[in-house]
C-alpha atoms as a PDB file:
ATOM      1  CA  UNK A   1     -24.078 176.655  -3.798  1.00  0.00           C
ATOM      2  CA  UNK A   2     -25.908 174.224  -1.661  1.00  0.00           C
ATOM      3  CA  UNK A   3     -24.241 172.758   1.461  1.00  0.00           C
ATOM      4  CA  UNK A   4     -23.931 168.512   2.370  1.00  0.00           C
ATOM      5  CA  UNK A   5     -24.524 168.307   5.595  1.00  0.00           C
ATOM      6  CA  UNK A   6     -24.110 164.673   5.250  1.00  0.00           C
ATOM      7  CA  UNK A   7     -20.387 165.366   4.182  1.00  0.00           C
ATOM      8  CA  UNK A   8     -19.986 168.318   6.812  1.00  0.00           C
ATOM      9  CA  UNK A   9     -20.866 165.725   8.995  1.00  0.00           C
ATOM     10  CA  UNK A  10     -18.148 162.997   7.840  1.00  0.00           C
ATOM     11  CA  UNK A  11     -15.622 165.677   7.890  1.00  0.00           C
ATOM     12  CA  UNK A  12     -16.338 166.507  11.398  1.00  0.00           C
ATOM     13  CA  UNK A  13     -16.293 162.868  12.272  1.00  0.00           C
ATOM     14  CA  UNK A  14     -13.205 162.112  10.912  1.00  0.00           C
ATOM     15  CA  UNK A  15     -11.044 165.076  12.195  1.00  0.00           C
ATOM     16  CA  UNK A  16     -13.187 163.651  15.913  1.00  0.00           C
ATOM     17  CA  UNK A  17     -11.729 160.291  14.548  1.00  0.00           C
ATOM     18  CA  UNK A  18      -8.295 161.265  13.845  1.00  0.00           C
ATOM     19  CA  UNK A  19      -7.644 163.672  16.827  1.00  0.00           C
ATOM     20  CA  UNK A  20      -8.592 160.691  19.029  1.00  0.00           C
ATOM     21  CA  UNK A  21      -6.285 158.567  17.023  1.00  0.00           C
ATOM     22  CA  UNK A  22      -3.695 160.878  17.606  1.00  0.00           C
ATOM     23  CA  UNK A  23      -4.271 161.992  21.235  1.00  0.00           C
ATOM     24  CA  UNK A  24      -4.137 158.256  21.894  1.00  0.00           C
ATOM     25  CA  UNK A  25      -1.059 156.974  20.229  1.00  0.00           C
ATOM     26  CA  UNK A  26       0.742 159.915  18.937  1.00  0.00           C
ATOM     27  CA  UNK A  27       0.093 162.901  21.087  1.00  0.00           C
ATOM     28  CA  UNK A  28       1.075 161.746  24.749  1.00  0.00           C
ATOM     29  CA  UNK A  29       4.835 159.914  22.801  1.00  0.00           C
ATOM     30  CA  UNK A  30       5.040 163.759  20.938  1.00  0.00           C
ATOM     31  CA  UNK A  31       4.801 165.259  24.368  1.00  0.00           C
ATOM     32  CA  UNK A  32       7.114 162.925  26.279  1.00  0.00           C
ATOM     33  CA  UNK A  33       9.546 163.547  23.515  1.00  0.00           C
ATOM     34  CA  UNK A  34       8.966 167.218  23.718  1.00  0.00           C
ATOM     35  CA  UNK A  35       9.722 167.002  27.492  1.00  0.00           C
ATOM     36  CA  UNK A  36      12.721 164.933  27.023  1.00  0.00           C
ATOM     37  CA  UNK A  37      14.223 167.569  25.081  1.00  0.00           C
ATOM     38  CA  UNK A  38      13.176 169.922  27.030  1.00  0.00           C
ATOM     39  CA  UNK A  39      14.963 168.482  30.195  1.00  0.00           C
ATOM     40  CA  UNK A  40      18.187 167.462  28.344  1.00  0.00           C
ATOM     41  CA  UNK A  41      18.662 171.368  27.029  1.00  0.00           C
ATOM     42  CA  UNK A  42      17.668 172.710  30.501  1.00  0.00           C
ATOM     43  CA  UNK A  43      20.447 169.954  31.922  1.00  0.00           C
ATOM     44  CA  UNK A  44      23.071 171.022  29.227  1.00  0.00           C
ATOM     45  CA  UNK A  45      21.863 174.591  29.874  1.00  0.00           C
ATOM     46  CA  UNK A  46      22.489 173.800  33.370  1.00  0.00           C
ATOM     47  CA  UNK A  47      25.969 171.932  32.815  1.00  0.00           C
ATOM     48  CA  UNK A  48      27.343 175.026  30.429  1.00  0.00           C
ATOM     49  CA  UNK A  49      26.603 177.224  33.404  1.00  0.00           C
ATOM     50  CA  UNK A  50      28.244 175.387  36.185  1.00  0.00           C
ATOM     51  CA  UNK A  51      31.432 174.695  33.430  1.00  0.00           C
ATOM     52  CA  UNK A  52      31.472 178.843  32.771  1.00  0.00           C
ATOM     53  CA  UNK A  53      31.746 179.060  36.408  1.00  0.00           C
ATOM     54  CA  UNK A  54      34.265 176.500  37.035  1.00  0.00           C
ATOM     55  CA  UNK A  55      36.086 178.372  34.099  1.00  0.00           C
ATOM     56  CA  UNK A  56      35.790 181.427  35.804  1.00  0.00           C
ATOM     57  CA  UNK A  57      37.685 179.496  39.002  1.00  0.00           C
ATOM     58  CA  UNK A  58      40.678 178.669  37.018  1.00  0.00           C
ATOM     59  CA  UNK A  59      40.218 182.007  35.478  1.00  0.00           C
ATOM     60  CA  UNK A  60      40.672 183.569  38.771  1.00  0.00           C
ATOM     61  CA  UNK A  61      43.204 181.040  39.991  1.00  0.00           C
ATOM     62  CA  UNK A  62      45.642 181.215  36.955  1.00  0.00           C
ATOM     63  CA  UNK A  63      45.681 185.183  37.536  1.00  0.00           C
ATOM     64  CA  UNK A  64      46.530 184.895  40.926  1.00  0.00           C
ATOM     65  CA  UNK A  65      49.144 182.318  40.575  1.00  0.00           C
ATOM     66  CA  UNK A  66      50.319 185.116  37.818  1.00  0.00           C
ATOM     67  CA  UNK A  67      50.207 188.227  39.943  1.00  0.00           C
ATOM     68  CA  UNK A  68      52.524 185.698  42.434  1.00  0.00           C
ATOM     69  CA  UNK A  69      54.651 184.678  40.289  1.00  0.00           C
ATOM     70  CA  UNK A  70      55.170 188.158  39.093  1.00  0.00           C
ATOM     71  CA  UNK A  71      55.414 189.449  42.751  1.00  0.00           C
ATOM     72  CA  UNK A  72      57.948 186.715  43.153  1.00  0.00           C
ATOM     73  CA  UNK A  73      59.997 187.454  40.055  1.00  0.00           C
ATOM     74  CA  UNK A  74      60.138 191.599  41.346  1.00  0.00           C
ATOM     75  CA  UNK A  75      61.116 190.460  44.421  1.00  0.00           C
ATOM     76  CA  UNK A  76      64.167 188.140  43.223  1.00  0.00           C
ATOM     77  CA  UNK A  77      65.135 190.623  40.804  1.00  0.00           C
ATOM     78  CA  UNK A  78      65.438 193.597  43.611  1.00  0.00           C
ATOM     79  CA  UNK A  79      67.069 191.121  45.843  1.00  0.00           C
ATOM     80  CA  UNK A  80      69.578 190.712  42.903  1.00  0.00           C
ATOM     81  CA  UNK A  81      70.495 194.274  42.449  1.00  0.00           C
ATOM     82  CA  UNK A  82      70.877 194.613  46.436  1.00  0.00           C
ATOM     83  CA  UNK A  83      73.062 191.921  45.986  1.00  0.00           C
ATOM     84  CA  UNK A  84      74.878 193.656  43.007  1.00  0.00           C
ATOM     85  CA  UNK A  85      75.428 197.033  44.801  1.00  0.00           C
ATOM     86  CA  UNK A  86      76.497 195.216  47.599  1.00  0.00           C
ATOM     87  CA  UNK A  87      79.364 193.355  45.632  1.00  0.00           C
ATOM     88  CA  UNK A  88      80.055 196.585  43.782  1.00  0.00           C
ATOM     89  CA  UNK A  89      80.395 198.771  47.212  1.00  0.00           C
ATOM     90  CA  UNK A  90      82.905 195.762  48.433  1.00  0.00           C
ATOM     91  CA  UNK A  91      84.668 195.929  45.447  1.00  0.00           C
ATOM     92  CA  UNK A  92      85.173 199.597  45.370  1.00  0.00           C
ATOM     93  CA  UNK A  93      86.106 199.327  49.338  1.00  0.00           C
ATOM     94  CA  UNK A  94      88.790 196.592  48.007  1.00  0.00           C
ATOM     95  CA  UNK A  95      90.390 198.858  45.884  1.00  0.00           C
ATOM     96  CA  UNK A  96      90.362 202.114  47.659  1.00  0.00           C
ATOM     97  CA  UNK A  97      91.988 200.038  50.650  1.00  0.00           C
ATOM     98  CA  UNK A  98      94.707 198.664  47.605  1.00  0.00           C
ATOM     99  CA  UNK A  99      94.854 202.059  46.339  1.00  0.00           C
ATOM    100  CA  UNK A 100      95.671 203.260  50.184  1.00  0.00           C
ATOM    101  CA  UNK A 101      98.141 200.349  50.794  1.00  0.00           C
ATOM    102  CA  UNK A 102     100.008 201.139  47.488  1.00  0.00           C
ATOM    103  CA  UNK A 103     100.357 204.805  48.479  1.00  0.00           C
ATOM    104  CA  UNK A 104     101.486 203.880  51.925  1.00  0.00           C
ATOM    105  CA  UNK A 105     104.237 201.451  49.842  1.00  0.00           C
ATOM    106  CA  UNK A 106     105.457 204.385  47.519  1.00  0.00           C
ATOM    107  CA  UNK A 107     105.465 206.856  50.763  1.00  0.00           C
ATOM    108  CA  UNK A 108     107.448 204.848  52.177  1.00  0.00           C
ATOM    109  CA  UNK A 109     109.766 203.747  49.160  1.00  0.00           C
ATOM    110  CA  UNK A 110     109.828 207.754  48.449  1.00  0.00           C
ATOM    111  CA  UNK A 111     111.310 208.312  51.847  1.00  0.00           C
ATOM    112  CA  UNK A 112     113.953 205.727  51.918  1.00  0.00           C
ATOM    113  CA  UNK A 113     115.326 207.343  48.453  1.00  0.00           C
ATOM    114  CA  UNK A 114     115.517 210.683  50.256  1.00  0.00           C
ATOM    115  CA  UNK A 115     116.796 209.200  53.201  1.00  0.00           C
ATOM    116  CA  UNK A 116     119.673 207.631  51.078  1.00  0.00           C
ATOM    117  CA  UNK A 117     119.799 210.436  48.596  1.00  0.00           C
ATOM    118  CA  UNK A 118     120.537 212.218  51.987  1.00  0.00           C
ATOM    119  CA  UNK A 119     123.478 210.064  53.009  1.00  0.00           C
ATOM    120  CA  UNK A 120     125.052 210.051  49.561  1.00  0.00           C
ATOM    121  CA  UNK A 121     124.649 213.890  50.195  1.00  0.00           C
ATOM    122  CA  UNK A 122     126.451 213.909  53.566  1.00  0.00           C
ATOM    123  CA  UNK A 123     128.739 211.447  52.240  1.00  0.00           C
ATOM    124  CA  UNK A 124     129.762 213.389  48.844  1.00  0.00           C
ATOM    125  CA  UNK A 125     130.139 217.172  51.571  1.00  0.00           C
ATOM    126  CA  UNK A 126     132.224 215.086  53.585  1.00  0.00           C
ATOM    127  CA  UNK A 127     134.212 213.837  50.669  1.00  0.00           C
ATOM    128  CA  UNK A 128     134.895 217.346  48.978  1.00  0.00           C
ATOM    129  CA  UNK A 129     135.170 218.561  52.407  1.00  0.00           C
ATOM    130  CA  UNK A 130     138.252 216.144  53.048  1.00  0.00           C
ATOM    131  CA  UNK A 131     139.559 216.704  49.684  1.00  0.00           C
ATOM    132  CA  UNK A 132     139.463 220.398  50.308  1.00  0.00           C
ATOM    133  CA  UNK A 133     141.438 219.904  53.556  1.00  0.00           C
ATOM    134  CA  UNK A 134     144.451 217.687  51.673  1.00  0.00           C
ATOM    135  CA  UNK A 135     144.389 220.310  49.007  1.00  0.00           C
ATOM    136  CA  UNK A 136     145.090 222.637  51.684  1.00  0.00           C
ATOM    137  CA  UNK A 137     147.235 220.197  53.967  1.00  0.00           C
ATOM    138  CA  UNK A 138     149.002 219.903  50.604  1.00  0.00           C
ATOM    139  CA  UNK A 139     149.731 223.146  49.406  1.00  0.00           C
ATOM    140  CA  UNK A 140     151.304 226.550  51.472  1.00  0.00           C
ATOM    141  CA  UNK A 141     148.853 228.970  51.214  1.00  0.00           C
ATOM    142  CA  UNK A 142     149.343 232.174  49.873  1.00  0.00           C
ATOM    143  CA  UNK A 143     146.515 235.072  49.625  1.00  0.00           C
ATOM    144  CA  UNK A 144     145.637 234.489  45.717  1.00  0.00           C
ATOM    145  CA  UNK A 145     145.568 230.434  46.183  1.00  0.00           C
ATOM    146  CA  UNK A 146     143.530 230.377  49.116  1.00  0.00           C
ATOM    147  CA  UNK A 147     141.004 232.507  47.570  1.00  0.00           C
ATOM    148  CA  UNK A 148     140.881 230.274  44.423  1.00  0.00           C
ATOM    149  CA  UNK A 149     140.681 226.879  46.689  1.00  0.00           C
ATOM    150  CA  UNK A 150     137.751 228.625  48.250  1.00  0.00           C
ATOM    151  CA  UNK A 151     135.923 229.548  45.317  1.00  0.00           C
ATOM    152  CA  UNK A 152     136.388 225.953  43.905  1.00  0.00           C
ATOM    153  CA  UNK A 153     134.890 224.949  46.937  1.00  0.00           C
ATOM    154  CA  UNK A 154     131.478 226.756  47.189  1.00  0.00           C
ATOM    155  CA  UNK A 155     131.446 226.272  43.308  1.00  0.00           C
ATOM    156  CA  UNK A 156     131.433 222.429  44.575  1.00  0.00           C
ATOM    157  CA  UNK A 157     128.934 222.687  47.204  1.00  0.00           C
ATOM    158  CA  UNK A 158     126.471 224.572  44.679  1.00  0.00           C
ATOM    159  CA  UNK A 159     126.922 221.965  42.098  1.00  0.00           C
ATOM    160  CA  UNK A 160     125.971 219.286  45.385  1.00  0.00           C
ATOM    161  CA  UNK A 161     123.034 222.256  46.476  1.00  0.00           C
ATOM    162  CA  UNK A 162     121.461 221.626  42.812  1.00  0.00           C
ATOM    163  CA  UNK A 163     121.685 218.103  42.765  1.00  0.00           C
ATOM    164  CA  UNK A 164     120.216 217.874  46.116  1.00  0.00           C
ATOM    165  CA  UNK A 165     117.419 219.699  44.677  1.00  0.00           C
ATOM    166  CA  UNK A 166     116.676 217.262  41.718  1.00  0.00           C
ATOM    167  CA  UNK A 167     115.468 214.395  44.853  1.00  0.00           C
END
């Protein structure tokens, strides 16, 4: 195996050739290229970062306009209950005062039937008591009917005595 320097030579002369070639026309547009890219990923890069923040801003923003609007809705919803047991106590106060007022009504309704019942009472006494008395106006009195008008009468006022009792 014997070397050619001669082609060795033309290799090496060629790759020279062809590197210059390259470096000249091809390397320096590779490189801008390379750098272009290279700037437009770092700028995306760079606009995907400062988007991920502004995310996190509305992030933060909708979850406080959420914890708000959740503070809010608590707060209407006790103020509704307070309202509630307020209209509940009013309406219980509304009918205990009714409940009062009707008692006070059949208090006094009860005591003008007694007070009548009473009269009738008086009345009906008076009545057997003035019947009694032209019974004995009426009759002479002997021992036996005078004992009989009296029993008749207390039997009377007893049967008056119970019914008095039913009011």
């Amino acid at each position: 195996m014997e070397l050619d320097y001669g082609q060795i030579v033309t290799q090496i002369l060629g790759f020279l050739i062809v590197l210059w070639i390259m470096k000249r026309f091809a390397w320096k547009p590779l490189l801008r290229v390379l750098e272009d890219r290279k700037a437009r990923v770092r700028s995306e890069l760079d606009e995907a970062e400062r988007r991920k923040v502004d995310m996190e801003k509305l992030r933060q923003e909708y979850e406080d306009k959420l914890k708000s609007i959740d503070a809010e809705a608590r707060a209407r919803l006790q103020e509704a209950v307070r309202n509630a047991q307020k209209i509940a106590s009013e309406i219980k106060e509304e009918a205990r005062a009714d409940v009062k007022e009707m008692l006070g009504r059949a208090r006094d309704e009860i005591e003008r039937d007694r007070a009548q019942a009473l009269v009738e009472l008086r009345n009906e006494v008076v009545n057997m008591a003035v019947k009694a008395s032209e019974k004995i106006l009426q009759e002479t009195l002997d021992a036996e009917k005078h004992r009989k008008m009296i029993a008749n009468f207390i039997r009377d006022l007893d049967q008056v005595d119970v019914k008095s009792k039913r009011f």
